[in-house]
Structure formats: C-alpha cells, structure tokens
C-alpha atoms as a PDB file:
ATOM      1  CA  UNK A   1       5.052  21.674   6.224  1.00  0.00           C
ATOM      2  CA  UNK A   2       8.597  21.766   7.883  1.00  0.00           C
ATOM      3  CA  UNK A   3       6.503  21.336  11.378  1.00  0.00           C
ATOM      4  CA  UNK A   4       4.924  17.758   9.722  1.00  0.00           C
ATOM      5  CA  UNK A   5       8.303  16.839   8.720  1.00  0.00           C
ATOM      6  CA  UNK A   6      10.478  17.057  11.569  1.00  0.00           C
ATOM      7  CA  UNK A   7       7.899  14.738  13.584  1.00  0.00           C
ATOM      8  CA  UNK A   8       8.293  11.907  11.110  1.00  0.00           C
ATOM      9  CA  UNK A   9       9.971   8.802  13.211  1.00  0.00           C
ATOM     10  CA  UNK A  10      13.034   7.706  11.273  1.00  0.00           C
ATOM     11  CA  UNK A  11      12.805   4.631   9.781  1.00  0.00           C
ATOM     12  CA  UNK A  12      15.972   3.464  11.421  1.00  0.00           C
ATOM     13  CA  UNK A  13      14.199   3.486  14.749  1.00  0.00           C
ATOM     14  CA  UNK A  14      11.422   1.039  13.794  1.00  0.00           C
ATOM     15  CA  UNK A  15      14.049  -1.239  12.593  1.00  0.00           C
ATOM     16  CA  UNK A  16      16.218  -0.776  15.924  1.00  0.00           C
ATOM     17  CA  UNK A  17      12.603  -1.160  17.768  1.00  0.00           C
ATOM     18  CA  UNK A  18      11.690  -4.215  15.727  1.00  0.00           C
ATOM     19  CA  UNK A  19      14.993  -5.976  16.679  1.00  0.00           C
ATOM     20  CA  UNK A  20      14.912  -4.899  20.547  1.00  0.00           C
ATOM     21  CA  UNK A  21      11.555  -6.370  20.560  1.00  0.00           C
ATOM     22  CA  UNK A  22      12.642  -9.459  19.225  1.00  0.00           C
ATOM     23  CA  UNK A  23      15.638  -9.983  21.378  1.00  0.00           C
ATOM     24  CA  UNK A  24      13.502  -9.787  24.061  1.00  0.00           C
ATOM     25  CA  UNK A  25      10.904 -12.088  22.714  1.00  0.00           C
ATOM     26  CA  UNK A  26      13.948 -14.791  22.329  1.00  0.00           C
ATOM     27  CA  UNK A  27      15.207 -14.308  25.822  1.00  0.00           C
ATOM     28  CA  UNK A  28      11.512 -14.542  27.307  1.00  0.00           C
ATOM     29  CA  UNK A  29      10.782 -17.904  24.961  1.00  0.00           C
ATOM     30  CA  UNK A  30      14.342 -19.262  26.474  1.00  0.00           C
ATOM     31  CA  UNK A  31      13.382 -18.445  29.836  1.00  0.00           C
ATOM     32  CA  UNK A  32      10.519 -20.049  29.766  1.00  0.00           C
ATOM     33  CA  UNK A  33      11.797 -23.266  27.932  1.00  0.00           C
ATOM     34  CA  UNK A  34      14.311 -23.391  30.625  1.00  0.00           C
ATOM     35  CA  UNK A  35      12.085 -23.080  33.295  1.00  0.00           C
ATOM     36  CA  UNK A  36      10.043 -26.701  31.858  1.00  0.00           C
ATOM     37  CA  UNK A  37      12.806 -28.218  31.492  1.00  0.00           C
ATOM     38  CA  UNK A  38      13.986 -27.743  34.909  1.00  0.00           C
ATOM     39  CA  UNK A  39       9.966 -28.402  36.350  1.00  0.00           C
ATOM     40  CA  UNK A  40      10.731 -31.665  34.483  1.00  0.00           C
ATOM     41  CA  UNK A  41      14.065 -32.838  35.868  1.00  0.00           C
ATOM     42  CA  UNK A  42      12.962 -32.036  39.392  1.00  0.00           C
ATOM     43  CA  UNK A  43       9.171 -33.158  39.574  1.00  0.00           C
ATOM     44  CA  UNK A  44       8.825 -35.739  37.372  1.00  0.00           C
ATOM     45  CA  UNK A  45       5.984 -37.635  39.300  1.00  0.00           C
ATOM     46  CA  UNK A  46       3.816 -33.789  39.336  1.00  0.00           C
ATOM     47  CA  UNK A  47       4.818 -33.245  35.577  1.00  0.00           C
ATOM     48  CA  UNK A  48       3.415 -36.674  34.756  1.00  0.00           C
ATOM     49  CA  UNK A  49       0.115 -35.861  36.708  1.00  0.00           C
ATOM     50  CA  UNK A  50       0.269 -32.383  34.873  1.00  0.00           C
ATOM     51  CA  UNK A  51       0.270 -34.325  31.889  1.00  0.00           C
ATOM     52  CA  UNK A  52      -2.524 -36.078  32.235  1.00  0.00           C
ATOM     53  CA  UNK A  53      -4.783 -33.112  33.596  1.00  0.00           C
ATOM     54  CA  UNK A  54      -3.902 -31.858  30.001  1.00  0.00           C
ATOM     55  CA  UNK A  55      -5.015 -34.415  28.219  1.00  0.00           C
END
C-alpha cells in the first residue's frame, strides 16, 4: 500500500501542468494572429487572392 501511495501525482502538479499548457497555447494563438496580421499589411494583393481561393 505505501508503494501505491507514494506514486500518486500531486494534484498541485496537474494544476501547474494545466496552466503551463495554457500559457503556451496563448502565446502560440498570439503568434499566429500576429503572423496574419503582418501577411496582411505586407501582401495585400496575395491575401486578397488567398481570399478568394477560400471561398
């Protein structure tokens, strides 16, 4: 029994885990926003035409 309990994982951890991995989901979302926006302000003419492939 002592064995099964001193390989539990904390709690604490999956919080600290949850909140890492959403900090880096944030920063990758941001990133990524960033990068279209700057696509946008520098190729306006290929974003149009991107556009319209889309559609």
């Amino acid at each position: 029994m002592d064995n099964k309990e001193n390989k539990k994982i904390p709690s604490a951890l999956f919080e600290v885990v949850f909140e890492m991995v959403s900090y880096i989901d944030e920063i990758d979302r941001k990133k990524y926003k960033d990068k279209n926006i700057l696509k946008d302000s520098y190729n306006k003419s290929i974003n149009n035409v991107d556009k319209t492939n889309i559609r």
